[in-house]
PDB file of N, CA and C in Angstrom:
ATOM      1  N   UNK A   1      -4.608-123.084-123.777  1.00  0.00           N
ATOM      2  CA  UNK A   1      -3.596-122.796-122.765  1.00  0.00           C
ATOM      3  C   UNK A   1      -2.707-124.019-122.547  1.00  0.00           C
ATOM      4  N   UNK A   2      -3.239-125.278-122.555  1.00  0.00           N
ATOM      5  CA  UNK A   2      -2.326-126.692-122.747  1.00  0.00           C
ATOM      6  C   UNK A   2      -1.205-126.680-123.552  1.00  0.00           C
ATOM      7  N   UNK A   3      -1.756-126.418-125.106  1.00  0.00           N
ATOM      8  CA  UNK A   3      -0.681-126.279-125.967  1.00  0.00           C
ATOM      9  C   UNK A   3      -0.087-124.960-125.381  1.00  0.00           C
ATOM     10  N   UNK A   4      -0.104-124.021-125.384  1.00  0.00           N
ATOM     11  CA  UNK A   4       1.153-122.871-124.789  1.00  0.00           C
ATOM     12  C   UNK A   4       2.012-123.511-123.694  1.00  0.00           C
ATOM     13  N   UNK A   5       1.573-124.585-123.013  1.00  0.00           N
ATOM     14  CA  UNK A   5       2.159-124.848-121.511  1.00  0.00           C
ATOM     15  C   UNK A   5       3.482-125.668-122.282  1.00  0.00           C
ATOM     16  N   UNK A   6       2.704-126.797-123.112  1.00  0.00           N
ATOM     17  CA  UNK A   6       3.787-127.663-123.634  1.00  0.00           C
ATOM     18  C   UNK A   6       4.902-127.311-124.852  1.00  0.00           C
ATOM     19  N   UNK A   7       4.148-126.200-125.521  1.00  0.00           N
ATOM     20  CA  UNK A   7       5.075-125.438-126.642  1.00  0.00           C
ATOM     21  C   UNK A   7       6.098-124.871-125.824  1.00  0.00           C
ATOM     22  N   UNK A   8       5.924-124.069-124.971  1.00  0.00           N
ATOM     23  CA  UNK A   8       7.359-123.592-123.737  1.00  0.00           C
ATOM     24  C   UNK A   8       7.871-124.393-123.132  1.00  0.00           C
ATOM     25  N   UNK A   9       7.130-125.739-122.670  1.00  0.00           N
ATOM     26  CA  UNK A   9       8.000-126.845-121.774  1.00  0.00           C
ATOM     27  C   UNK A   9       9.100-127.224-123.086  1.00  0.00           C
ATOM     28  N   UNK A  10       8.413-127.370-124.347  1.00  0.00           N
ATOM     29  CA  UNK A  10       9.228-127.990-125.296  1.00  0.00           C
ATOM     30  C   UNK A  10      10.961-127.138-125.706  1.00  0.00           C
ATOM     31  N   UNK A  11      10.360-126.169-125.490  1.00  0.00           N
ATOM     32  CA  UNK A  11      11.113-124.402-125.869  1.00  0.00           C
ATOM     33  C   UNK A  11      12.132-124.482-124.965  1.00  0.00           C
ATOM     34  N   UNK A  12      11.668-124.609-123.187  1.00  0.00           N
ATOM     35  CA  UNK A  12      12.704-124.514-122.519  1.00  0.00           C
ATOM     36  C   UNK A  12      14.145-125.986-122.480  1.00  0.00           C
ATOM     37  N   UNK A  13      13.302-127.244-122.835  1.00  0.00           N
ATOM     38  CA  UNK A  13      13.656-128.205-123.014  1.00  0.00           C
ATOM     39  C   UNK A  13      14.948-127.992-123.606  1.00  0.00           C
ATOM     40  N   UNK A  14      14.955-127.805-125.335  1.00  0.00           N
ATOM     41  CA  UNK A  14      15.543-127.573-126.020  1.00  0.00           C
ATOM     42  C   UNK A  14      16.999-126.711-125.904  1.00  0.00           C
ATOM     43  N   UNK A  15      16.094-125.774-125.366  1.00  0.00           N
ATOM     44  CA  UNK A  15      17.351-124.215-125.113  1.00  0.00           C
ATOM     45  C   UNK A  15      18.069-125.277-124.096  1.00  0.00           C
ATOM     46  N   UNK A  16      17.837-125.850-123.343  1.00  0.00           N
ATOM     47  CA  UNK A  16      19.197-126.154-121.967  1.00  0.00           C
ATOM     48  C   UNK A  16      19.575-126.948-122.827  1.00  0.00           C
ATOM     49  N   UNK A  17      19.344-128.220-123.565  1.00  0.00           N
ATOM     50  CA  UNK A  17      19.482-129.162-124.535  1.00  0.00           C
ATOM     51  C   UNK A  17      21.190-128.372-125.204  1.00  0.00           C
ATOM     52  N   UNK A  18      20.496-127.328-125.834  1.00  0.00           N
ATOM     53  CA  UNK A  18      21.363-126.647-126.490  1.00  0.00           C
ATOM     54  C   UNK A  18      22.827-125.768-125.696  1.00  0.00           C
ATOM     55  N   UNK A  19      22.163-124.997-125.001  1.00  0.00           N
ATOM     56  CA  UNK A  19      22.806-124.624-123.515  1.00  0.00           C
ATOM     57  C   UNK A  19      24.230-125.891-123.333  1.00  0.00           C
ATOM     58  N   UNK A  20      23.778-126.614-122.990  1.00  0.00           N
ATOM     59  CA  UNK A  20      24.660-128.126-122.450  1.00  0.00           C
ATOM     60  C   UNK A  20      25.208-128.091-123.398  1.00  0.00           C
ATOM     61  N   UNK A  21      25.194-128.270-124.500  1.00  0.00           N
ATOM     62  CA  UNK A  21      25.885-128.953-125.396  1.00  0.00           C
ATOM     63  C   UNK A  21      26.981-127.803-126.453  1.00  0.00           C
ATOM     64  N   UNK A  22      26.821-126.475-125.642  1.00  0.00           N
ATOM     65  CA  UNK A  22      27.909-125.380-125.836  1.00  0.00           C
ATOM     66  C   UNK A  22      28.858-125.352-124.641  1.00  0.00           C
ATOM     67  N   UNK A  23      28.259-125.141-123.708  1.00  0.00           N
ATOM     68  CA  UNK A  23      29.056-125.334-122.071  1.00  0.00           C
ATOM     69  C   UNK A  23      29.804-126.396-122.411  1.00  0.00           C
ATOM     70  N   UNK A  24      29.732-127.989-122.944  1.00  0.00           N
ATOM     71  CA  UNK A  24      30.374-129.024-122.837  1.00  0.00           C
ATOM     72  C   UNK A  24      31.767-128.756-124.236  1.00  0.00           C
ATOM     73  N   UNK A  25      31.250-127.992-125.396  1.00  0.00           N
ATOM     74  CA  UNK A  25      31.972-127.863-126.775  1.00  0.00           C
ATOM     75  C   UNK A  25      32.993-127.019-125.909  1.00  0.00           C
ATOM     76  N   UNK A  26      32.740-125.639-125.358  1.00  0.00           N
ATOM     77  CA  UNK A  26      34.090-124.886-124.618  1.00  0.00           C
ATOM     78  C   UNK A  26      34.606-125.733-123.975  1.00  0.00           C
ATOM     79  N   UNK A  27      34.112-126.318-122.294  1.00  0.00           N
ATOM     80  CA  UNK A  27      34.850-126.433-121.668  1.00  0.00           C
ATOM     81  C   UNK A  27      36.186-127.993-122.538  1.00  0.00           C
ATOM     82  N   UNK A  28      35.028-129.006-123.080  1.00  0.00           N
ATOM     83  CA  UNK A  28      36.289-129.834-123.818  1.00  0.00           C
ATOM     84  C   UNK A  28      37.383-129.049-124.511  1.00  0.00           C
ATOM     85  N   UNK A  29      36.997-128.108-125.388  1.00  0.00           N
ATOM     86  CA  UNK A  29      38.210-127.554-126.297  1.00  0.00           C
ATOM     87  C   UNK A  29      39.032-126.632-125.328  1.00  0.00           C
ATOM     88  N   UNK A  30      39.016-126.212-123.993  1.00  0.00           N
ATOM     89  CA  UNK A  30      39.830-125.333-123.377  1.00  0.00           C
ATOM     90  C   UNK A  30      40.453-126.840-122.987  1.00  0.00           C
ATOM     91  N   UNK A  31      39.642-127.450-122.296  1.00  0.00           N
ATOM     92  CA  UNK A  31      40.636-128.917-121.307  1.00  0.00           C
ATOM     93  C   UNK A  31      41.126-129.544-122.472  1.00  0.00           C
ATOM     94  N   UNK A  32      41.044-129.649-123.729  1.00  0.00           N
ATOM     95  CA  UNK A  32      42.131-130.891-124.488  1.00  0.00           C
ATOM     96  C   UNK A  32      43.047-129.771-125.439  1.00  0.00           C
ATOM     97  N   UNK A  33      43.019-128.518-125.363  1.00  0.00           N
ATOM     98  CA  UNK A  33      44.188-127.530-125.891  1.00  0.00           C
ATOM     99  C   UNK A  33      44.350-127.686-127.337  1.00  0.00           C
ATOM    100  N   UNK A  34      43.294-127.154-128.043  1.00  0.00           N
ATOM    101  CA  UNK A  34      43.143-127.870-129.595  1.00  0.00           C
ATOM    102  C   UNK A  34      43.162-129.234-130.104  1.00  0.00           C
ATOM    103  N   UNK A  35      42.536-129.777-129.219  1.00  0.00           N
ATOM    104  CA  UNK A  35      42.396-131.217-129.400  1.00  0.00           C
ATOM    105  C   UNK A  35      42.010-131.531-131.096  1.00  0.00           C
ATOM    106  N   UNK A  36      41.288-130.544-131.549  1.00  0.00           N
ATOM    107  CA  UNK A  36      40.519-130.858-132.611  1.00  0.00           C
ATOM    108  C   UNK A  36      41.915-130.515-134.009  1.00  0.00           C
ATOM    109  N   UNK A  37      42.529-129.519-133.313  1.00  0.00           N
ATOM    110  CA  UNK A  37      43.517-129.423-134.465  1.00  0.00           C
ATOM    111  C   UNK A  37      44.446-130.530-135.085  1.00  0.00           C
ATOM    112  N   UNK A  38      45.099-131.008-133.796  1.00  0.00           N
ATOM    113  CA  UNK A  38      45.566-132.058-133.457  1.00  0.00           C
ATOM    114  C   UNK A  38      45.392-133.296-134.376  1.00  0.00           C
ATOM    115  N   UNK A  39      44.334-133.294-134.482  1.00  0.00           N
ATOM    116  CA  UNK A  39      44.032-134.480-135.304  1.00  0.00           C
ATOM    117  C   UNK A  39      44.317-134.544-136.691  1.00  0.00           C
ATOM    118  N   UNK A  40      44.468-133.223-137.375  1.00  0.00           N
ATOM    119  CA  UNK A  40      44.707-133.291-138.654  1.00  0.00           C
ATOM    120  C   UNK A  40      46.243-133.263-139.112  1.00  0.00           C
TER     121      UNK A  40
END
């Protein structure tokens, strides 16, 4: 039951990990207006 506790702590970890780091990819590319195009 330990390992199940920490395999999901690890699980949920991750997912917000991941979570964050989509929330942050939209909201930059709406606030810099193709920032990424821009560059090329």
């Amino acid at each position: 039951m330990k390992e199940v506790g920490q395999f999901l702590l690890k699980t949920l970890f991750y997912a917000l990990i991941f979570l964050i780091l989509i929330y942050l990819y939209v909201f930059l590319g709406r606030g810099q207006g193709g920032f990424i195009y821009n560059e090329f």
